[in-house]
N, C-alpha and C. Protein backbone atom coordinates (compact mmCIF):
# COMPACT_ATOMS: atom_id res chain seq x y z
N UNK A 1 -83.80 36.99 118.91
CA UNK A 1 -82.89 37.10 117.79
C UNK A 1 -83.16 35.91 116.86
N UNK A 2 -83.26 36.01 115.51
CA UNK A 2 -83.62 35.08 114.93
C UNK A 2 -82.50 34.50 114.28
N UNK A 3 -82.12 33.79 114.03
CA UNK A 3 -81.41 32.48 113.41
C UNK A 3 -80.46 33.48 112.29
N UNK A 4 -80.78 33.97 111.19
CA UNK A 4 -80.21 34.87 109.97
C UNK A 4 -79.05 35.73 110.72
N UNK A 5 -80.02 36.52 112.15
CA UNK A 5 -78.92 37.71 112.47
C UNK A 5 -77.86 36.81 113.69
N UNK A 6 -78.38 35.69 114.45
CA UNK A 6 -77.42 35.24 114.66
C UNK A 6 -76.04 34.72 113.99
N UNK A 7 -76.35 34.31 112.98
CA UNK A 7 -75.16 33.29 111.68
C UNK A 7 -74.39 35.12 112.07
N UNK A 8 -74.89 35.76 111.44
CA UNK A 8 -74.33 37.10 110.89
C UNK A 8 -73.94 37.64 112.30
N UNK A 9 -74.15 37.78 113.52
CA UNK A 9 -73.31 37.80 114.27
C UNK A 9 -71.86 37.27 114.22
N UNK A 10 -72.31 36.26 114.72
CA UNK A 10 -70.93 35.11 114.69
C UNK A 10 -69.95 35.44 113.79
N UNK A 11 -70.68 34.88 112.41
CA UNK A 11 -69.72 35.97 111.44
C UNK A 11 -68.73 36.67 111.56
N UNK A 12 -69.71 37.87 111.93
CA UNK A 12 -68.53 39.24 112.29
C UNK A 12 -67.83 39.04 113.15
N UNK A 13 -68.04 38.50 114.42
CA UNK A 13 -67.28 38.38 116.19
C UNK A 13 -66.17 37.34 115.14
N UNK A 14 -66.73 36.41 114.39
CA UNK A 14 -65.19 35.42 113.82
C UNK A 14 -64.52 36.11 112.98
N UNK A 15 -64.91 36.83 112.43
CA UNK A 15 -63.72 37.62 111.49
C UNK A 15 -63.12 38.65 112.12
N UNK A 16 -63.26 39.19 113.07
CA UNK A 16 -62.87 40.45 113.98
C UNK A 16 -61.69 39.52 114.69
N UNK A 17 -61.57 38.69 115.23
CA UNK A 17 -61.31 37.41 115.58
C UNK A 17 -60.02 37.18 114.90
N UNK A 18 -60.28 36.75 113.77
CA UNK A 18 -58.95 36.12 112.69
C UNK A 18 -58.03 37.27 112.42
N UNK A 19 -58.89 37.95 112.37
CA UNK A 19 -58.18 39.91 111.88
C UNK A 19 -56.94 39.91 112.94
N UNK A 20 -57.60 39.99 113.71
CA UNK A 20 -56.55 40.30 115.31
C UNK A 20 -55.77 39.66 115.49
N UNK A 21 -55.92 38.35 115.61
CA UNK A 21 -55.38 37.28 115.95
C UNK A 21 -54.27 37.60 114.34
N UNK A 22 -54.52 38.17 113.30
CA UNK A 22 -53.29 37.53 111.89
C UNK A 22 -52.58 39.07 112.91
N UNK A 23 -53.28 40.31 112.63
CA UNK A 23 -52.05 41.53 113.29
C UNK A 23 -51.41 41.22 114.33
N UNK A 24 -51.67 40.23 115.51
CA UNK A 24 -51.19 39.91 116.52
C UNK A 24 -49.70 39.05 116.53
N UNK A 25 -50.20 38.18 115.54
CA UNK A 25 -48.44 37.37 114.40
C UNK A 25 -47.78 38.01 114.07
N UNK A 26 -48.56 38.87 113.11
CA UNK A 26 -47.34 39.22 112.48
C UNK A 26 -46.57 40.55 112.79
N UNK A 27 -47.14 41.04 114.07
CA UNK A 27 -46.60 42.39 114.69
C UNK A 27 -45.06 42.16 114.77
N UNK A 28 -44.37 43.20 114.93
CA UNK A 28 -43.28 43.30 114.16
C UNK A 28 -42.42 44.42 114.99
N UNK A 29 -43.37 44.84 116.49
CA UNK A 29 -42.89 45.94 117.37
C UNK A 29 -42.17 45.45 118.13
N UNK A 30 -42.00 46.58 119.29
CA UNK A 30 -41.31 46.22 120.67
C UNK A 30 -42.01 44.81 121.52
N UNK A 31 -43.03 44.73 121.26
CA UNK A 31 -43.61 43.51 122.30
C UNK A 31 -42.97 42.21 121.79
N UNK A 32 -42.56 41.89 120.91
CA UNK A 32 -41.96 40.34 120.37
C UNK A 32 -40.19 40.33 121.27
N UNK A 33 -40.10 39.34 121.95
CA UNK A 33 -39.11 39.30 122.83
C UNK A 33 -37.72 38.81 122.09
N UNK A 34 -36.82 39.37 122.47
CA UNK A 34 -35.61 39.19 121.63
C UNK A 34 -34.90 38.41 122.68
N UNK A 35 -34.08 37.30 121.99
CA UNK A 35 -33.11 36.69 122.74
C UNK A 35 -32.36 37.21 123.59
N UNK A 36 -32.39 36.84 125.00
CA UNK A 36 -30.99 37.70 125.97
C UNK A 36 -29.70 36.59 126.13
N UNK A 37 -28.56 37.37 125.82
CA UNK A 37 -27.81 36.50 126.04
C UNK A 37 -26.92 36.59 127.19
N UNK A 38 -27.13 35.53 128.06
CA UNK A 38 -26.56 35.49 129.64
C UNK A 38 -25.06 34.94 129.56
N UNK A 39 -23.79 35.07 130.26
CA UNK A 39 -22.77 34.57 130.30
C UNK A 39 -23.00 33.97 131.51
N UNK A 40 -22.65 32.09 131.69
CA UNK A 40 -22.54 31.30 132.43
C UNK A 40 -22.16 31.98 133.87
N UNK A 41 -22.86 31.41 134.76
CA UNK A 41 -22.00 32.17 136.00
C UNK A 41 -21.30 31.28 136.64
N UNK A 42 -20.23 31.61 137.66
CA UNK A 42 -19.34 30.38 138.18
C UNK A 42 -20.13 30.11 139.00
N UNK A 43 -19.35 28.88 139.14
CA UNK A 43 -19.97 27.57 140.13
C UNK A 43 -20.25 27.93 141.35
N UNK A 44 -18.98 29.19 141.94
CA UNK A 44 -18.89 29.86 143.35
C UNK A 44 -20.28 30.42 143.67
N UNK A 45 -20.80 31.27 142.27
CA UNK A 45 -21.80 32.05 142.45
C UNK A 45 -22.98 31.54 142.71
N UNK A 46 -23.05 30.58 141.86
CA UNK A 46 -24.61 29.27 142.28
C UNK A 46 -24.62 28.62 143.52
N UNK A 47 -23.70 28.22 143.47
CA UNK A 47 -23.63 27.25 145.37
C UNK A 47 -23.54 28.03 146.59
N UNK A 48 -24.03 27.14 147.41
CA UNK A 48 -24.34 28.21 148.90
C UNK A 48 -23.00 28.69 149.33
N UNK A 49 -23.01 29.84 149.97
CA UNK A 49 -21.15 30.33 150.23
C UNK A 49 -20.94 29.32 150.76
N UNK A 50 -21.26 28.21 152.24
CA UNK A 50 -20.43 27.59 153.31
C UNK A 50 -19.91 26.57 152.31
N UNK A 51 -20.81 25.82 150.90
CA UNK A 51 -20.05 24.51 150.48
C UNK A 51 -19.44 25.52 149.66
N UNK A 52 -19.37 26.80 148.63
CA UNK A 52 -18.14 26.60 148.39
C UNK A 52 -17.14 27.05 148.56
N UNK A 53 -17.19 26.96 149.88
CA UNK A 53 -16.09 27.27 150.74
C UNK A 53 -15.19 25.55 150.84
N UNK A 54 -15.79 24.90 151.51
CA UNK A 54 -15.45 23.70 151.40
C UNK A 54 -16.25 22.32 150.57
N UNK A 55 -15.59 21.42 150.41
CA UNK A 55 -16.48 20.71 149.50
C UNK A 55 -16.79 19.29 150.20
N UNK A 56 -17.28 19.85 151.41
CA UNK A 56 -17.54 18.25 152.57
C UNK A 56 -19.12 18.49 153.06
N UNK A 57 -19.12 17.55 153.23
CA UNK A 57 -20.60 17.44 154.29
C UNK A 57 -20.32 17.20 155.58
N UNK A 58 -21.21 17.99 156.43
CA UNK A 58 -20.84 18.11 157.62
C UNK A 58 -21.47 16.43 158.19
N UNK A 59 -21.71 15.23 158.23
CA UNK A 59 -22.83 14.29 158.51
C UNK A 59 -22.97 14.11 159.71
N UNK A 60 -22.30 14.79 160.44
CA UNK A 60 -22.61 14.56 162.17
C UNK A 60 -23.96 15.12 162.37
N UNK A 61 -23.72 16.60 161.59
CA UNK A 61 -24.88 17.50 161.84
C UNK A 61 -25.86 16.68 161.77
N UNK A 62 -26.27 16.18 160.23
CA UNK A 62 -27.21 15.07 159.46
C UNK A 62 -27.80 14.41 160.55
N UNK A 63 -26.98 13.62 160.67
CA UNK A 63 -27.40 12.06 161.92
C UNK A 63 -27.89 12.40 163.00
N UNK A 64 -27.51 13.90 163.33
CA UNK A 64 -28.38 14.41 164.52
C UNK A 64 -29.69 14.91 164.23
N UNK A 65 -30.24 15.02 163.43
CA UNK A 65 -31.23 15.07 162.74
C UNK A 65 -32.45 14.32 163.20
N UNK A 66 -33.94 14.32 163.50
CA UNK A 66 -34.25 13.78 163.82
C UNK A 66 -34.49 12.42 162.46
N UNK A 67 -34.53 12.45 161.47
CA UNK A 67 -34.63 11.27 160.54
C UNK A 67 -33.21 10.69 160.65
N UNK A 68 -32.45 10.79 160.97
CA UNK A 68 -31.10 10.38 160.81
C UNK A 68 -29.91 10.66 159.69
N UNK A 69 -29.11 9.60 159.89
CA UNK A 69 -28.50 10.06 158.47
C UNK A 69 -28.79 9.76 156.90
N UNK A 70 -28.15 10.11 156.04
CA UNK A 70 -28.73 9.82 154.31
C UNK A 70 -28.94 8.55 153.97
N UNK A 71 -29.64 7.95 153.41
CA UNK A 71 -29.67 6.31 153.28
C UNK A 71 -28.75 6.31 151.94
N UNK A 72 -28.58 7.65 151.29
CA UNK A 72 -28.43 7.25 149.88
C UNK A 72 -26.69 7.61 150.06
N UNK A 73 -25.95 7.98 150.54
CA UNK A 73 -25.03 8.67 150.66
C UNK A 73 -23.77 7.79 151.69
N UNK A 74 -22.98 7.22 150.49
CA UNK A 74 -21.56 6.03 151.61
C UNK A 74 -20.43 6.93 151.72
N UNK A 75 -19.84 6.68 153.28
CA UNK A 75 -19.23 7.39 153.57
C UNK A 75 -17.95 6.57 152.49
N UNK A 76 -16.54 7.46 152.74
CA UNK A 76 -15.50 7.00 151.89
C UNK A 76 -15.29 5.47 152.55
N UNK A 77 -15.02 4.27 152.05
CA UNK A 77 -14.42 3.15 151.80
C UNK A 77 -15.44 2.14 152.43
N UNK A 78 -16.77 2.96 153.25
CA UNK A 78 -18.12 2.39 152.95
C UNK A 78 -18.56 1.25 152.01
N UNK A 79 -19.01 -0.04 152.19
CA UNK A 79 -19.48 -1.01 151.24
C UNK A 79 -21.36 -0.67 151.70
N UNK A 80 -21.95 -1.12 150.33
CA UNK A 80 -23.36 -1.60 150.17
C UNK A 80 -23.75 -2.55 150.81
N UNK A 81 -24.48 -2.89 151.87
CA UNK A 81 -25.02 -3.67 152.51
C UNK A 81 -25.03 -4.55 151.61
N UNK A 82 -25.19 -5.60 151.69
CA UNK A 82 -26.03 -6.93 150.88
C UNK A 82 -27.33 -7.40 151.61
N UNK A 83 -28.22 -8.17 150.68
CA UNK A 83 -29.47 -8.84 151.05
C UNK A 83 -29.03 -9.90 152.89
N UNK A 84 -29.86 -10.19 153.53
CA UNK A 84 -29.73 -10.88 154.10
C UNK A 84 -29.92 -12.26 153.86
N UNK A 85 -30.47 -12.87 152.68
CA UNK A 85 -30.14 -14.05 152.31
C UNK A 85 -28.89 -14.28 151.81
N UNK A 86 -27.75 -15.46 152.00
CA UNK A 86 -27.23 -15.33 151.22
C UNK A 86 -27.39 -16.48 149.80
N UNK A 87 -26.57 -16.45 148.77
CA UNK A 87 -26.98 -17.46 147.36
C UNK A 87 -26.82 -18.82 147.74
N UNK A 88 -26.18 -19.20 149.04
CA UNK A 88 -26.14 -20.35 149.49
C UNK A 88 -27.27 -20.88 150.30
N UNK A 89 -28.32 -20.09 150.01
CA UNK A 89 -29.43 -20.75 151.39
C UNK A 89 -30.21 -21.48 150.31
N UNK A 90 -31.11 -22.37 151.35
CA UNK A 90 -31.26 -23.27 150.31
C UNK A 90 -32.90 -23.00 151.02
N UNK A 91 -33.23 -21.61 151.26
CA UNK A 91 -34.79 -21.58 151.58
C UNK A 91 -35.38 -20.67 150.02
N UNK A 92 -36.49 -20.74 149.56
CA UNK A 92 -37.17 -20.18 148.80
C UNK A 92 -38.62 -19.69 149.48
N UNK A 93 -38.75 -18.23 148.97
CA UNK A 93 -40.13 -17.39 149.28
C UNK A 93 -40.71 -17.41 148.48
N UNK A 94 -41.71 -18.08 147.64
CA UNK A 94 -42.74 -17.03 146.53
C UNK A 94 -43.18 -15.82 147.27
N UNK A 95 -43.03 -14.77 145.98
CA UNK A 95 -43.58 -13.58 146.46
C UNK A 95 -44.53 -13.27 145.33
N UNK A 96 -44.56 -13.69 144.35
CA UNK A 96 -45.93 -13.30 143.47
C UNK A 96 -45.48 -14.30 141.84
N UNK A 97 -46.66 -14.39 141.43
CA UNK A 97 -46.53 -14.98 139.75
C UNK A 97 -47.06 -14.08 138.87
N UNK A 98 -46.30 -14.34 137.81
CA UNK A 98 -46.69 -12.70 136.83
C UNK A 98 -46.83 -14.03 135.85
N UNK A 99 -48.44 -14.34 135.65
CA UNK A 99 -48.33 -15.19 134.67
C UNK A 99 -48.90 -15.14 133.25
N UNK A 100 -48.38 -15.53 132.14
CA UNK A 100 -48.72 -15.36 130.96
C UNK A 100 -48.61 -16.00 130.46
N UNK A 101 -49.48 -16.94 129.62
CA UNK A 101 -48.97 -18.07 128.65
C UNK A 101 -47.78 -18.24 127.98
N UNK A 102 -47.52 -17.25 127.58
CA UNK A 102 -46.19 -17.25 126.37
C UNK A 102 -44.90 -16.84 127.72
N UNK A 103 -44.82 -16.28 128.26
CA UNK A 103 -43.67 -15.99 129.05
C UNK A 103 -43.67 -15.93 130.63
N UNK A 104 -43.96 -17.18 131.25
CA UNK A 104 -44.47 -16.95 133.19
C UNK A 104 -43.14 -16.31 133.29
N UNK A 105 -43.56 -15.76 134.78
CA UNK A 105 -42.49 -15.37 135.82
C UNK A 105 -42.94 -15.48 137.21
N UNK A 106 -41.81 -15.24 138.00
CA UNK A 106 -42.49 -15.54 139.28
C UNK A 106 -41.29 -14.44 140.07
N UNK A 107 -41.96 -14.50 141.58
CA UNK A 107 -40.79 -13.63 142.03
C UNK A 107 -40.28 -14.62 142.97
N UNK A 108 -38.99 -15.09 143.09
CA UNK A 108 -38.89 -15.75 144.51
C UNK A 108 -37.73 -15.17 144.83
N UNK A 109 -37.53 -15.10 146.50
CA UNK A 109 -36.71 -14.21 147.16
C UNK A 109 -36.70 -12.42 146.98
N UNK A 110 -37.60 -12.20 146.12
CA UNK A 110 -37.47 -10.54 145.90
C UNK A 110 -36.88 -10.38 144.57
N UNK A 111 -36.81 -11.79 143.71
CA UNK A 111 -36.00 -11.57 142.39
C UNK A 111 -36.68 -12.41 141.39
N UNK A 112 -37.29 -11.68 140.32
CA UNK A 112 -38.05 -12.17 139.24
C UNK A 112 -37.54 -13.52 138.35
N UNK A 113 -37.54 -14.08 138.34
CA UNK A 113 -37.47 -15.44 137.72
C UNK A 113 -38.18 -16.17 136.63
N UNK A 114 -37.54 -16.75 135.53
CA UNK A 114 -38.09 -17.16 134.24
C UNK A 114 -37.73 -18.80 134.58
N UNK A 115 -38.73 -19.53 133.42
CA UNK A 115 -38.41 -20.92 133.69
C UNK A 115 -36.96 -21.12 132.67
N UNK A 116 -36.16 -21.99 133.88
CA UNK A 116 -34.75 -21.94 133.56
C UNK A 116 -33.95 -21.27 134.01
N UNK A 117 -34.09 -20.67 134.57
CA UNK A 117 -33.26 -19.73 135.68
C UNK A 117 -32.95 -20.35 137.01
N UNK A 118 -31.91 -19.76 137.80
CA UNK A 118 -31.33 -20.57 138.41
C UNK A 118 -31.31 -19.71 139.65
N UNK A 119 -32.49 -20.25 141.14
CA UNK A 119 -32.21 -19.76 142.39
C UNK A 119 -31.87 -20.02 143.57
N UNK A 120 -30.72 -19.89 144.03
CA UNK A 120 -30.07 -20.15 145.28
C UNK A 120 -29.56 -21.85 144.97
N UNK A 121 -29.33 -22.36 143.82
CA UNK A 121 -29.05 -23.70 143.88
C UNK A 121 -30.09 -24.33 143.12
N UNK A 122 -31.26 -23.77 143.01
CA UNK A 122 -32.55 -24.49 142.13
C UNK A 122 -32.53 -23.79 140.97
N UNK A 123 -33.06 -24.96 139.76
CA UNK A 123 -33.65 -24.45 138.49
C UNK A 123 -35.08 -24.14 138.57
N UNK A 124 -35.54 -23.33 137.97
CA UNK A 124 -36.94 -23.45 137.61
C UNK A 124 -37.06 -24.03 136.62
N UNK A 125 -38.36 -24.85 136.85
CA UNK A 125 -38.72 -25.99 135.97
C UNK A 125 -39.95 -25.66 135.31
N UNK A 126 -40.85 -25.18 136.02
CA UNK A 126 -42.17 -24.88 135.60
C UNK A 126 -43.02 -23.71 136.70
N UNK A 127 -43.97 -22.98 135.92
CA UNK A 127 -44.35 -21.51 136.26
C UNK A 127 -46.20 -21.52 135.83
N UNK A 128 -46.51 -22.40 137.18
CA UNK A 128 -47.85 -22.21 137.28
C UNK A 128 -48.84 -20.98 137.65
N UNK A 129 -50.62 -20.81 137.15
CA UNK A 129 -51.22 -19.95 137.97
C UNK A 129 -50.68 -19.88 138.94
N UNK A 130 -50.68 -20.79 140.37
CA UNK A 130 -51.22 -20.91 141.72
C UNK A 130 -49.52 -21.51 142.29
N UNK A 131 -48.37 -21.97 141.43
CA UNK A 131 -47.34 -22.47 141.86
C UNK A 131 -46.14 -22.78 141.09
N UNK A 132 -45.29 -22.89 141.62
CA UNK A 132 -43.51 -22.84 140.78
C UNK A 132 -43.35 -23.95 141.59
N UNK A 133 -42.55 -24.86 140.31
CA UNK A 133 -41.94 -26.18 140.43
C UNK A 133 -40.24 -25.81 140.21
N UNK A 134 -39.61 -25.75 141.19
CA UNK A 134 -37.78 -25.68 141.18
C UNK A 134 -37.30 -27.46 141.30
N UNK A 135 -36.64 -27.69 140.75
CA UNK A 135 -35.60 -29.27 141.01
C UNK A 135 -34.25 -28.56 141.42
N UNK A 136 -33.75 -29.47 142.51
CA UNK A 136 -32.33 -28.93 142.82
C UNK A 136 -31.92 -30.18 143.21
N UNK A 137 -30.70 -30.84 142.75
CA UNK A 137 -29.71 -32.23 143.15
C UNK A 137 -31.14 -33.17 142.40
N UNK A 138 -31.80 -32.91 141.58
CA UNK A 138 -33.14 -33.97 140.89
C UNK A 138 -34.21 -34.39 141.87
N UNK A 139 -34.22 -33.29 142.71
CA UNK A 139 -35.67 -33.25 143.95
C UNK A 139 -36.43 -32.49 143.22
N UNK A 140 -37.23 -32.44 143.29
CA UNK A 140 -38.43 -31.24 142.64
C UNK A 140 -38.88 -30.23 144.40
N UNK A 141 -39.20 -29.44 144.30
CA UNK A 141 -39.34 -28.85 145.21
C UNK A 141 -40.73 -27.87 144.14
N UNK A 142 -41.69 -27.85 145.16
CA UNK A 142 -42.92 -26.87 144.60
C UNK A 142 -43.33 -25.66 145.54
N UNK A 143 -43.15 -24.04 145.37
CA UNK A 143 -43.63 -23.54 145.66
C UNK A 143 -45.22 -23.32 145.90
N UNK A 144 -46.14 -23.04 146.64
CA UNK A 144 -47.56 -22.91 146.03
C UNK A 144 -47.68 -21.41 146.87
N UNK A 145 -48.67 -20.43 146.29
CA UNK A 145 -49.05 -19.26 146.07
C UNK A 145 -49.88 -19.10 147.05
N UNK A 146 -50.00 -18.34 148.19
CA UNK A 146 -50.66 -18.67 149.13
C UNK A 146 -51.50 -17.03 149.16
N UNK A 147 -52.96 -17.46 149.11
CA UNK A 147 -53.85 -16.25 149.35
C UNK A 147 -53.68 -15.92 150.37
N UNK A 148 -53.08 -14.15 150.36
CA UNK A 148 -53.77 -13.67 151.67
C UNK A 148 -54.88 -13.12 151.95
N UNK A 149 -55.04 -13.20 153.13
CA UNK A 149 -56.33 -12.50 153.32
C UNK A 149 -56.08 -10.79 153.77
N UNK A 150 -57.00 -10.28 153.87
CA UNK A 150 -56.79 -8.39 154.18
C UNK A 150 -57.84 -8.26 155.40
């Protein structure tokens, strides 16, 4: 096929093409889908019959479970655990430095920290590559960043 009757192929296959594709828009029959309009169903009808029958969780069932019970889910008058440190300890962890010229951070105890911020009793003072300088009672105390190995 030479080059001339190819163009002139194409051509035609593209205009056969656009043709279809414009009657295909602007069709105007039964195939173009018309809005259905649904009335809300009750709440009864969506939810499984047993909850709405009642509106409890069974959690005995749960806990017998082999994963146990919900981590996410407090029973009524249930409190949130707290950390096991408490704000009175006077130990510090580095856990990583997020460092950037214009704005360090660091993580100590599991909680991100800016210089000037205040942890467990210490200020941060300064937010090195490799280490965090805290003063607490005008001690300096220095974290340093310890490579692990894998």
């Amino acid at each position: 096929m030479n080059p001339k009757t190819r163009q002139i192929s194409i051509g035609i296959v593209f205009v056969a093409a656009l043709i279809y594709g414009i009657s295909e828009f602007t069709a105007t029959d039964s195939k173009t889908a018309k809005p259905v309009e649904s009335q809300p169903q009750a709440a009864s009808t969506i939810m499984h019959p047993q909850t709405a029958e009642k509106n409890t969780i069974d959690l005995g069932k749960y806990e017998q479970l082999p994963w146990g019970r919900d981590p996410f889910y407090l029973a009524q008058g249930e409190q949130p655990t707290t950390p096991a440190s408490s704000p009175n300890s006077t130990s510090w962890t580095l856990n990583g430095i997020l460092f950037n010229a214009l704005a360090p951070s660091a993580v100590i105890n599991k909680r991100v920290v800016r210089t000037g911020d205040q942890i467990n009793g210490a200020r941060v003072v300064k937010i090195d590559k490799r280490q965090v300088t805290l003063e607490k009672d005008g001690e300096q105390i220095i974290l340093h960043m310890n490579k692990e190995t894998s």
